[in-house]
N, C-alpha and C. Protein backbone atom coordinates (compact mmCIF):
# COMPACT_ATOMS: atom_id res chain seq x y z
N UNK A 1 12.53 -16.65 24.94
CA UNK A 1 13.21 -17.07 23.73
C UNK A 1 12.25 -17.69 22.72
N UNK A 2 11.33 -18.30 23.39
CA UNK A 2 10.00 -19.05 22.39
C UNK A 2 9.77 -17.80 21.09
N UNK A 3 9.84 -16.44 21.87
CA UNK A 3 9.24 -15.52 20.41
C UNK A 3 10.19 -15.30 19.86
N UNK A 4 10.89 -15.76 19.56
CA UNK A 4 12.31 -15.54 18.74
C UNK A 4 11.77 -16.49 17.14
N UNK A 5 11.45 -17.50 17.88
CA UNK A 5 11.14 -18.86 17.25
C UNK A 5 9.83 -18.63 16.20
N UNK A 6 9.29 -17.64 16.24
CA UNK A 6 7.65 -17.57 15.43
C UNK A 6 7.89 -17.92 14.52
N UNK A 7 7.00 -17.84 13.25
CA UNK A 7 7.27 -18.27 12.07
C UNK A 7 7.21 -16.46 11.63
N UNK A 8 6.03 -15.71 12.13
CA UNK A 8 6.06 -14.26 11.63
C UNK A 8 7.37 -13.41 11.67
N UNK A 9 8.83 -13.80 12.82
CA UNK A 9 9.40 -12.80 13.03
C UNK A 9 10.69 -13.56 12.02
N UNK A 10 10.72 -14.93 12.08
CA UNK A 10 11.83 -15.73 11.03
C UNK A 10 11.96 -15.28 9.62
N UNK A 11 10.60 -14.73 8.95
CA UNK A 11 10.78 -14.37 8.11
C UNK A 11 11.62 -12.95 7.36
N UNK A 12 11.20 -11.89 8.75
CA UNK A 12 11.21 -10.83 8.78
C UNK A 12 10.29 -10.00 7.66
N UNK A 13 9.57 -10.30 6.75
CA UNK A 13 8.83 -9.51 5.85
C UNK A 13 7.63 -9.11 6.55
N UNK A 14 6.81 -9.29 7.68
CA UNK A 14 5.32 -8.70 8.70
C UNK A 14 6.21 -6.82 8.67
N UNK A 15 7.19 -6.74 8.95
CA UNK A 15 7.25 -5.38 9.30
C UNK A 15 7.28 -4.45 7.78
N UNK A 16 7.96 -5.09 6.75
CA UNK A 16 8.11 -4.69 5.60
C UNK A 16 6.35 -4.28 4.62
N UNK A 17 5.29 -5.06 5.24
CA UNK A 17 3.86 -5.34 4.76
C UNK A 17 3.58 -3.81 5.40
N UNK A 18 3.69 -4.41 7.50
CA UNK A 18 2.98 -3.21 8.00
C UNK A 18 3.70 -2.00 7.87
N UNK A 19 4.90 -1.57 7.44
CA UNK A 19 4.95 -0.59 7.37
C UNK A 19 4.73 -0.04 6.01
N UNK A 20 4.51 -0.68 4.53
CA UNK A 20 3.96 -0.32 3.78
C UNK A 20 2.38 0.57 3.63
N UNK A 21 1.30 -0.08 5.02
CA UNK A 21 -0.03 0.15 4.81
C UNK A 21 0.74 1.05 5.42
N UNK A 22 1.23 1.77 6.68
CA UNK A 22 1.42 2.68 7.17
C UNK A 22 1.97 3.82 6.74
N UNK A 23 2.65 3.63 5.86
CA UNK A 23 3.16 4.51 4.96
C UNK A 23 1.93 5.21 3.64
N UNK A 24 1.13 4.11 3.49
CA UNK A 24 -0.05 4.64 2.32
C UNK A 24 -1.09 5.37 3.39
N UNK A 25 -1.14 4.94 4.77
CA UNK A 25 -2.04 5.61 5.35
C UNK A 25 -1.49 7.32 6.00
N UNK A 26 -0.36 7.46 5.61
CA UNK A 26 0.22 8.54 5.54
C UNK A 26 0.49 9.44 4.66
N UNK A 27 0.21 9.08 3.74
CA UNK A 27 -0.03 9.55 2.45
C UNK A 27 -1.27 9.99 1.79
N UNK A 28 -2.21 9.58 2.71
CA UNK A 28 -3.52 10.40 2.70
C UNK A 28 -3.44 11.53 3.28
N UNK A 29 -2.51 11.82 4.62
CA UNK A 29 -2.92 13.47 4.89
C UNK A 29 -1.61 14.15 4.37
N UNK A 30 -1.04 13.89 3.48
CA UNK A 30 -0.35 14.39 2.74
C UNK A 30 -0.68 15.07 1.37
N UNK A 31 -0.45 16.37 0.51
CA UNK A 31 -0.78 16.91 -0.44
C UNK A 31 -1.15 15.65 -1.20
N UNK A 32 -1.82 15.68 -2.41
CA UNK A 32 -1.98 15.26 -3.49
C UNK A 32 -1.84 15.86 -4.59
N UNK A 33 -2.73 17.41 -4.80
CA UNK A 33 -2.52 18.72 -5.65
C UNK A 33 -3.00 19.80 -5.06
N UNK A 34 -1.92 20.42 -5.99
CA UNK A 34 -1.71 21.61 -5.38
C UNK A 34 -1.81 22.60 -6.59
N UNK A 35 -2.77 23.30 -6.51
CA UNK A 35 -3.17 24.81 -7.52
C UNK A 35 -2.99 26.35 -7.05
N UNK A 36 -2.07 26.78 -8.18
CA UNK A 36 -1.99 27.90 -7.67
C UNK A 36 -2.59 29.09 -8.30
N UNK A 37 -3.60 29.57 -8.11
CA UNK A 37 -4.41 30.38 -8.20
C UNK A 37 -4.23 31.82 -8.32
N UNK A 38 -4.71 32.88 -9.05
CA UNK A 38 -4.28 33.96 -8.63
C UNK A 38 -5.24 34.78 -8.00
N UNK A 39 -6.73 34.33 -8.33
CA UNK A 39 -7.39 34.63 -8.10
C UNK A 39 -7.94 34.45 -6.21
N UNK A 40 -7.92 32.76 -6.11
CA UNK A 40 -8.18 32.35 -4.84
C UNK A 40 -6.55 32.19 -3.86
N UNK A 41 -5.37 31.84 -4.89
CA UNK A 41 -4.65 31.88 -3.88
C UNK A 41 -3.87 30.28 -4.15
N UNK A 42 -3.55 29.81 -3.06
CA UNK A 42 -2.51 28.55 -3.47
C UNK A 42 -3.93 27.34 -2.51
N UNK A 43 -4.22 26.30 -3.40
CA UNK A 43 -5.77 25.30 -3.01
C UNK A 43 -4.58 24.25 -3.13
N UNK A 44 -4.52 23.40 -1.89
CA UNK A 44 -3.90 22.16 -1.68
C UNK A 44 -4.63 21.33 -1.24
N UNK A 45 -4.92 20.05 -1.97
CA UNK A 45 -6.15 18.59 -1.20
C UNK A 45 -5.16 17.77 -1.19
N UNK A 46 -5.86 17.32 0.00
CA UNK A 46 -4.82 15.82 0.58
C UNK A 46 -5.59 14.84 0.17
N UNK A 47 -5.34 13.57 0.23
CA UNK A 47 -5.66 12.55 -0.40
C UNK A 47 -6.88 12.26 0.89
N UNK A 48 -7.71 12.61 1.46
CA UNK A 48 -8.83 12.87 2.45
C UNK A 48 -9.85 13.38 1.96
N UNK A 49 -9.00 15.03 1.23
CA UNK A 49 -10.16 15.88 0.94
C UNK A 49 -10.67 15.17 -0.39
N UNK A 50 -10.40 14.16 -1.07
CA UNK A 50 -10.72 13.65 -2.75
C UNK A 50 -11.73 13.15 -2.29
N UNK A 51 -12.49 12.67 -3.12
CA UNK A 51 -13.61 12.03 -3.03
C UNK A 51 -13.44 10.38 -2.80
N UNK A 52 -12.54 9.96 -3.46
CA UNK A 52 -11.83 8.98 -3.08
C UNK A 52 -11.16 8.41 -1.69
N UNK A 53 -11.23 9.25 -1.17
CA UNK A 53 -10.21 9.20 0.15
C UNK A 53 -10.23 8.84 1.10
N UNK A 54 -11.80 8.70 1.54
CA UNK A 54 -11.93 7.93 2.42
C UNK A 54 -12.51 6.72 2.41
N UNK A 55 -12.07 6.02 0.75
CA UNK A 55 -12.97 4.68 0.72
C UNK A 55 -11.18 4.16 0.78
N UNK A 56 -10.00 5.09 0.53
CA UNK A 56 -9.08 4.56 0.67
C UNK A 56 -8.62 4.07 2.26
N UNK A 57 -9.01 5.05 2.68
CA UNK A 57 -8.82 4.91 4.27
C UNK A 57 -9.35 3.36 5.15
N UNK A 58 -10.44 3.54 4.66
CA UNK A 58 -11.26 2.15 4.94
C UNK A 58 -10.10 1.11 4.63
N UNK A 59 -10.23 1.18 3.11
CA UNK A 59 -9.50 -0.26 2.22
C UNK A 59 -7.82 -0.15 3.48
N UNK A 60 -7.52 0.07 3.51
CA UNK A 60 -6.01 0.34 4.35
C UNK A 60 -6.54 0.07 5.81
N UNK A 61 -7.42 -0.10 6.63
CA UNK A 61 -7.83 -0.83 8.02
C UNK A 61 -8.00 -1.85 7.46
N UNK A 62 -8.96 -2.13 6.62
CA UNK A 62 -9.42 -3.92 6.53
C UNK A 62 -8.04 -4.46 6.30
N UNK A 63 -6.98 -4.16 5.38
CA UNK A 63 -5.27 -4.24 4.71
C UNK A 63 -5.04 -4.46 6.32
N UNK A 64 -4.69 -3.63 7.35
CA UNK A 64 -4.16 -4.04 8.61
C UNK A 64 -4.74 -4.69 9.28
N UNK A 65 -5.92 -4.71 9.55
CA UNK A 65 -6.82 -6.07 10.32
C UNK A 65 -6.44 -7.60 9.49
N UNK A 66 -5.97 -7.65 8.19
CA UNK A 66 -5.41 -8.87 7.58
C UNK A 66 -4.30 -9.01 7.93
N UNK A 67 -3.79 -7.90 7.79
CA UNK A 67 -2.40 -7.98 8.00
C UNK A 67 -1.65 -8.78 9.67
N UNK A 68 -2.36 -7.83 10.34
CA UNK A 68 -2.57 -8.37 11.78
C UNK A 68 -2.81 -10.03 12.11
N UNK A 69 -3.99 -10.12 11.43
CA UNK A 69 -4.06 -11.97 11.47
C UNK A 69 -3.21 -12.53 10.95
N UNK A 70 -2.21 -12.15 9.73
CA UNK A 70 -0.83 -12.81 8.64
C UNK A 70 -0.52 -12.92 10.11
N UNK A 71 0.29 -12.02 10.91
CA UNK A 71 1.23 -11.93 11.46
C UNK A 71 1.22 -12.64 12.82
N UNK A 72 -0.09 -13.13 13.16
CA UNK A 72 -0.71 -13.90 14.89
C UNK A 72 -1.08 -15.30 14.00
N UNK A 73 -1.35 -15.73 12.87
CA UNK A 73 -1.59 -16.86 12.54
C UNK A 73 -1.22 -16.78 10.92
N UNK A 74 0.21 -17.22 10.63
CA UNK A 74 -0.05 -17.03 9.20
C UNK A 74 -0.42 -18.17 8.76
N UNK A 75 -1.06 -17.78 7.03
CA UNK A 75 -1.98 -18.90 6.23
C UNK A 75 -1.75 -18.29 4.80
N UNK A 76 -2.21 -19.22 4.17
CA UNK A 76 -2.27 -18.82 2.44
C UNK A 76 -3.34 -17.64 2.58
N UNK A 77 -4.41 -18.38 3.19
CA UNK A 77 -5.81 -17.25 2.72
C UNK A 77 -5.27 -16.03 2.90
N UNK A 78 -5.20 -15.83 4.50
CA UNK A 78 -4.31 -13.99 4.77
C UNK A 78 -3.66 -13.98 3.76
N UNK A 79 -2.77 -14.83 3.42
CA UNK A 79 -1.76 -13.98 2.15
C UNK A 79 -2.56 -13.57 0.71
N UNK A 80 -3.25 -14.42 0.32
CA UNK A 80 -3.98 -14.20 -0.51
C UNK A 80 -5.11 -13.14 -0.71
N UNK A 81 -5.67 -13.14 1.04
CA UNK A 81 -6.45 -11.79 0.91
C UNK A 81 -5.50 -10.48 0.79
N UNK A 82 -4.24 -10.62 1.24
CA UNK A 82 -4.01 -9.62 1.25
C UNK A 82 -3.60 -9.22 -0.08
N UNK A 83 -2.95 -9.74 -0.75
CA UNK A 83 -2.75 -9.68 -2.69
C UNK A 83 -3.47 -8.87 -3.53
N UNK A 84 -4.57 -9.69 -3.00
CA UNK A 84 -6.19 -9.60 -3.42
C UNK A 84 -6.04 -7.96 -3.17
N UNK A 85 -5.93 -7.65 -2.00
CA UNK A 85 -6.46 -6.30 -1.41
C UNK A 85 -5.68 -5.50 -2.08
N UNK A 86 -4.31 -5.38 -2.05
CA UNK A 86 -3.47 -4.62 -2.41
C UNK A 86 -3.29 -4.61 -3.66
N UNK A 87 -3.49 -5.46 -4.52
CA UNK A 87 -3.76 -5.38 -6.34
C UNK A 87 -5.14 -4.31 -7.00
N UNK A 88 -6.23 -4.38 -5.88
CA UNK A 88 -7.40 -3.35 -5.90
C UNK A 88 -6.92 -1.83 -5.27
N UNK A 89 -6.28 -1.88 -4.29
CA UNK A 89 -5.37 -0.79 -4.04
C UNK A 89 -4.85 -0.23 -4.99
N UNK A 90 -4.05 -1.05 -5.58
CA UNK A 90 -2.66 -0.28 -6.70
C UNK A 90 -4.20 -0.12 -7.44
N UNK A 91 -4.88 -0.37 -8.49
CA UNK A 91 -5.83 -0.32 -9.39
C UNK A 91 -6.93 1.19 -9.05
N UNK A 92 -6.93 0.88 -7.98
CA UNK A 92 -7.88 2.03 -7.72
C UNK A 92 -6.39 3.53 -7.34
N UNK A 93 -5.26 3.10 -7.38
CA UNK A 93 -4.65 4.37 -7.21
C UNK A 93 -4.35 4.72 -8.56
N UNK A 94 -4.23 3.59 -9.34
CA UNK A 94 -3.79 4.25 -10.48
C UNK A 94 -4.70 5.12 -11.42
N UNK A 95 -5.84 4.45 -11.31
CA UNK A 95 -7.31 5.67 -11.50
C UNK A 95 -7.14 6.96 -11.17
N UNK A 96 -6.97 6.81 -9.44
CA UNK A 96 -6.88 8.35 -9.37
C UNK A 96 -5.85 9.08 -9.38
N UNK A 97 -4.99 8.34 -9.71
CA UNK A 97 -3.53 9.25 -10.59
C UNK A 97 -3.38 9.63 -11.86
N UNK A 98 -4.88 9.06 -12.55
CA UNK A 98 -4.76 9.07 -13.91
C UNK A 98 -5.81 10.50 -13.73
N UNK A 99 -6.90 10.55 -12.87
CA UNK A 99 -7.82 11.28 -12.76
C UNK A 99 -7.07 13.14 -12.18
N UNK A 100 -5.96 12.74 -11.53
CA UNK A 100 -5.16 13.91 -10.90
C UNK A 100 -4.57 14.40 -11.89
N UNK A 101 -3.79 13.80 -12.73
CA UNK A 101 -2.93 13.99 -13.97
C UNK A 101 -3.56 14.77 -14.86
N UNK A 102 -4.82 14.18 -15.20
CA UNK A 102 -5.99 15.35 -16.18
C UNK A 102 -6.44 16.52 -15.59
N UNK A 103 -6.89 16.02 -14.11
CA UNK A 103 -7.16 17.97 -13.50
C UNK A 103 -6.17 18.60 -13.67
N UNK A 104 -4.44 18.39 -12.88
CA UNK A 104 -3.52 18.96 -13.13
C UNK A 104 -3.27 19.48 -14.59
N UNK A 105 -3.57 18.84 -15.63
CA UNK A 105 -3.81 19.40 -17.01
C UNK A 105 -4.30 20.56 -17.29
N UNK A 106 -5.82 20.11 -16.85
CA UNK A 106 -7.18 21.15 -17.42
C UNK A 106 -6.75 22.50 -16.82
N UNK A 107 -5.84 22.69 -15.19
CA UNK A 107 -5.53 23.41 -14.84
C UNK A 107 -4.62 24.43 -15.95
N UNK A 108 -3.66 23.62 -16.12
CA UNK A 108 -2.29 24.14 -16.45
C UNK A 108 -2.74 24.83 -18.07
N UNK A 109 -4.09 24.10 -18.27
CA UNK A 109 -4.37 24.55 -19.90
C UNK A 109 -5.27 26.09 -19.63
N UNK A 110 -5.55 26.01 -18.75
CA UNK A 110 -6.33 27.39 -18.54
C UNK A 110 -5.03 28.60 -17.66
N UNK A 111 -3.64 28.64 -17.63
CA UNK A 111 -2.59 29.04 -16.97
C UNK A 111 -2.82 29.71 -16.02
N UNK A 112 -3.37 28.45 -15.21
CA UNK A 112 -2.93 28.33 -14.13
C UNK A 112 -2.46 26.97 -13.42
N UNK A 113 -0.96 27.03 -12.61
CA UNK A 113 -0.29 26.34 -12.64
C UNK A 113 -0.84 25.08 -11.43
N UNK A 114 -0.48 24.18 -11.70
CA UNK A 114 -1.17 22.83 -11.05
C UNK A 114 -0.12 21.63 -10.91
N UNK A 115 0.30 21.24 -9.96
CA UNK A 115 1.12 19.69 -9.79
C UNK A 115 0.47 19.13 -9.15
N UNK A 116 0.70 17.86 -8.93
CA UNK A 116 0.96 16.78 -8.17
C UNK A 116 1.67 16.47 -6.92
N UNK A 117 0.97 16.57 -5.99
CA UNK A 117 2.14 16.78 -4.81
C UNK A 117 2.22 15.00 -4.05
N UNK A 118 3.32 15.10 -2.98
CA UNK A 118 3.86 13.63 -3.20
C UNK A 118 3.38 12.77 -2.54
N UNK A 119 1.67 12.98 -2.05
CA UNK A 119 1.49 12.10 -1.33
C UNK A 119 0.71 10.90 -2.25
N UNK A 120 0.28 11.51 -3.29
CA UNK A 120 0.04 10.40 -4.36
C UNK A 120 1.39 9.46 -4.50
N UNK A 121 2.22 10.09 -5.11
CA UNK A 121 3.56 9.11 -4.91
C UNK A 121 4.28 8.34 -3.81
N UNK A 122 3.35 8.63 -2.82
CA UNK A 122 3.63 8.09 -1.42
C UNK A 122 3.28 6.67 -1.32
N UNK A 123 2.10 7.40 -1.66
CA UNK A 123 1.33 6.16 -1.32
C UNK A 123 1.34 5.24 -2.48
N UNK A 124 2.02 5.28 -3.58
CA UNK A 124 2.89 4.51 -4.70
C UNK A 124 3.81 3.53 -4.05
N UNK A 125 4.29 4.31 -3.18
CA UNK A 125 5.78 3.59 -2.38
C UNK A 125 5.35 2.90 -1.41
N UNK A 126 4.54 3.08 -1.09
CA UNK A 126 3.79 2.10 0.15
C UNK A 126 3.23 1.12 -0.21
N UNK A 127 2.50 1.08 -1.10
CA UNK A 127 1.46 0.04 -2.18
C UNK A 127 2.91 -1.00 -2.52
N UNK A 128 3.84 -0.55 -3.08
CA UNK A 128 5.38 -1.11 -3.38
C UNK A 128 6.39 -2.45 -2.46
N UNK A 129 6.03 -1.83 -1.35
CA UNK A 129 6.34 -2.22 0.17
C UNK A 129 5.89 -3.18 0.45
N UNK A 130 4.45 -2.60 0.69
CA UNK A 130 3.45 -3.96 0.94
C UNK A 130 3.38 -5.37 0.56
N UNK A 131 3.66 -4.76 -0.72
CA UNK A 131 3.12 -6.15 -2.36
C UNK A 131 4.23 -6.54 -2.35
N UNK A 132 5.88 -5.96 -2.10
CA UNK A 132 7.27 -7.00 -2.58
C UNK A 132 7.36 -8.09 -1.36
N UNK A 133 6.64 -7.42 0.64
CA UNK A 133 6.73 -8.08 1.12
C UNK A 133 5.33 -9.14 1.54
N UNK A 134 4.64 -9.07 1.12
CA UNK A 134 4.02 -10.18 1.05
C UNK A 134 4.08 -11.46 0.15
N UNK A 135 4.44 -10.36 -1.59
CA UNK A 135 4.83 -11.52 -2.19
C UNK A 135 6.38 -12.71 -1.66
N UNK A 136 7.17 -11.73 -1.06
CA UNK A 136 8.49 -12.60 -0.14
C UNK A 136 8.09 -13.50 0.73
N UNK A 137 7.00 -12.72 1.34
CA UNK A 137 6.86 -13.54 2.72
C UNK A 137 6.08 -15.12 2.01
N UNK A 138 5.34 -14.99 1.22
CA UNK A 138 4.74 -16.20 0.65
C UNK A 138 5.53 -16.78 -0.10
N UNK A 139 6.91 -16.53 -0.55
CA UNK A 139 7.65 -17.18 -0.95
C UNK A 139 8.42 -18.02 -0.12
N UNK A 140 8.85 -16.78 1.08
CA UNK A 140 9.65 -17.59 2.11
C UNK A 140 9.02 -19.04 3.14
N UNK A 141 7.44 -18.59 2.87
CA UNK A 141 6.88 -19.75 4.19
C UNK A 141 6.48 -20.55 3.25
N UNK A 142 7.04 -21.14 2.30
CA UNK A 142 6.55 -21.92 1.21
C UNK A 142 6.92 -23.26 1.84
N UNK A 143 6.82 -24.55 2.08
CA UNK A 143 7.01 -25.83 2.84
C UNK A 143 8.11 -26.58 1.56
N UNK A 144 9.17 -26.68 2.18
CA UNK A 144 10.11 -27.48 1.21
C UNK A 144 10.30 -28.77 1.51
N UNK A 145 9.82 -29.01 -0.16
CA UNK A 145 9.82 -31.02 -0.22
C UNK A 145 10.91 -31.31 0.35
N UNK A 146 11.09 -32.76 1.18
CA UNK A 146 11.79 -33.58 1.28
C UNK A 146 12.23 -34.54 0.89
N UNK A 147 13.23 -35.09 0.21
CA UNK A 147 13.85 -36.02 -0.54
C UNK A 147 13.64 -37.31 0.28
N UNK A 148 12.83 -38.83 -0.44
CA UNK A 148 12.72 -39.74 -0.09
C UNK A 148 14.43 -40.15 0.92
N UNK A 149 15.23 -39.67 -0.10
CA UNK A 149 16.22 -40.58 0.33
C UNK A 149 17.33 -39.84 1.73
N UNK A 150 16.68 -38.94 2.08
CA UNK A 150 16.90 -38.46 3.27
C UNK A 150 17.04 -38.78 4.69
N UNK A 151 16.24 -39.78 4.73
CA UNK A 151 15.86 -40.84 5.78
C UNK A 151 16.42 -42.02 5.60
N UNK A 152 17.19 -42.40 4.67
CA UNK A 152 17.36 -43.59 4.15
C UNK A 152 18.95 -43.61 5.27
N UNK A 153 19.17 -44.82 5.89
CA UNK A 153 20.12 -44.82 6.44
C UNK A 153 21.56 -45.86 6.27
């Protein structure tokens, strides 16, 4: 019954965090774009094959190795690193959504047809996850003042 009692499981937001990174780390072997070619045929890269992709991969272990310590000892710092982490996350995705958006362009301007496939948007929704529950969870383990006159008998 003691683990009932944690402070990590009272909150309930640790599963809402980890399954956010888990969800962005799933979203790497998922499409990103997809060109359809007439020449070569239909070219699909996952968020792996980018050049980007595996510094994302990285950034999303160090995200769960924090995450992991939030959840066996929570503290401001973990929360804060993790903020930290996941604000460079969203920043560096939105780059390369801005960077996908223009290839998908350059494509579509030379006709041939080019989207966006959803693992960019995946990993939107995961980045989403992460950041509403950490920012909760640091709301929820916030220490509430006590009124002098509480004790007063």
């Amino acid at each position: 019954m003691q683990l009932m009692n944690r402070t990590e499981w009272s909150t309930g937001y640790m599963p809402l965090i980890i399954g956010g990174i888990g969800a962005m780390g799933s979203a790497l072997l998922m499409p990103w774009i997809h060109v359809a070619s007439p020449n070569a045929g239909d070219i699909t890269r996952t968020g792996l094959h980018l050049r980007s992709g595996w510094m994302f991969a990285l950034a999303l272990v160090v995200l769960a190795i924090v995450a992991r310590r939030e959840a066996l000892s929570p503290s401001a710092g973990t929360r804060t690193a993790l903020l930290i982490g996941l604000v460079a996350l969203g920043i560096a995705g939105a780059v390369e959504y801005r960077d996908l958006t223009r290839l998908a362009a350059g494509f579509s301007a030379e006709f041939v047809p080019a989207k966006l496939g959803f693992g960019i948007f995946a990993m939107g929704l995961g980045l989403t996850f992460s950041l509403a529950g950490v920012l909760k969870r640091g709301i929820a383990l916030q220490p509430i003042g006590e009124r002098a006159d509480q004790f007063a008998g």
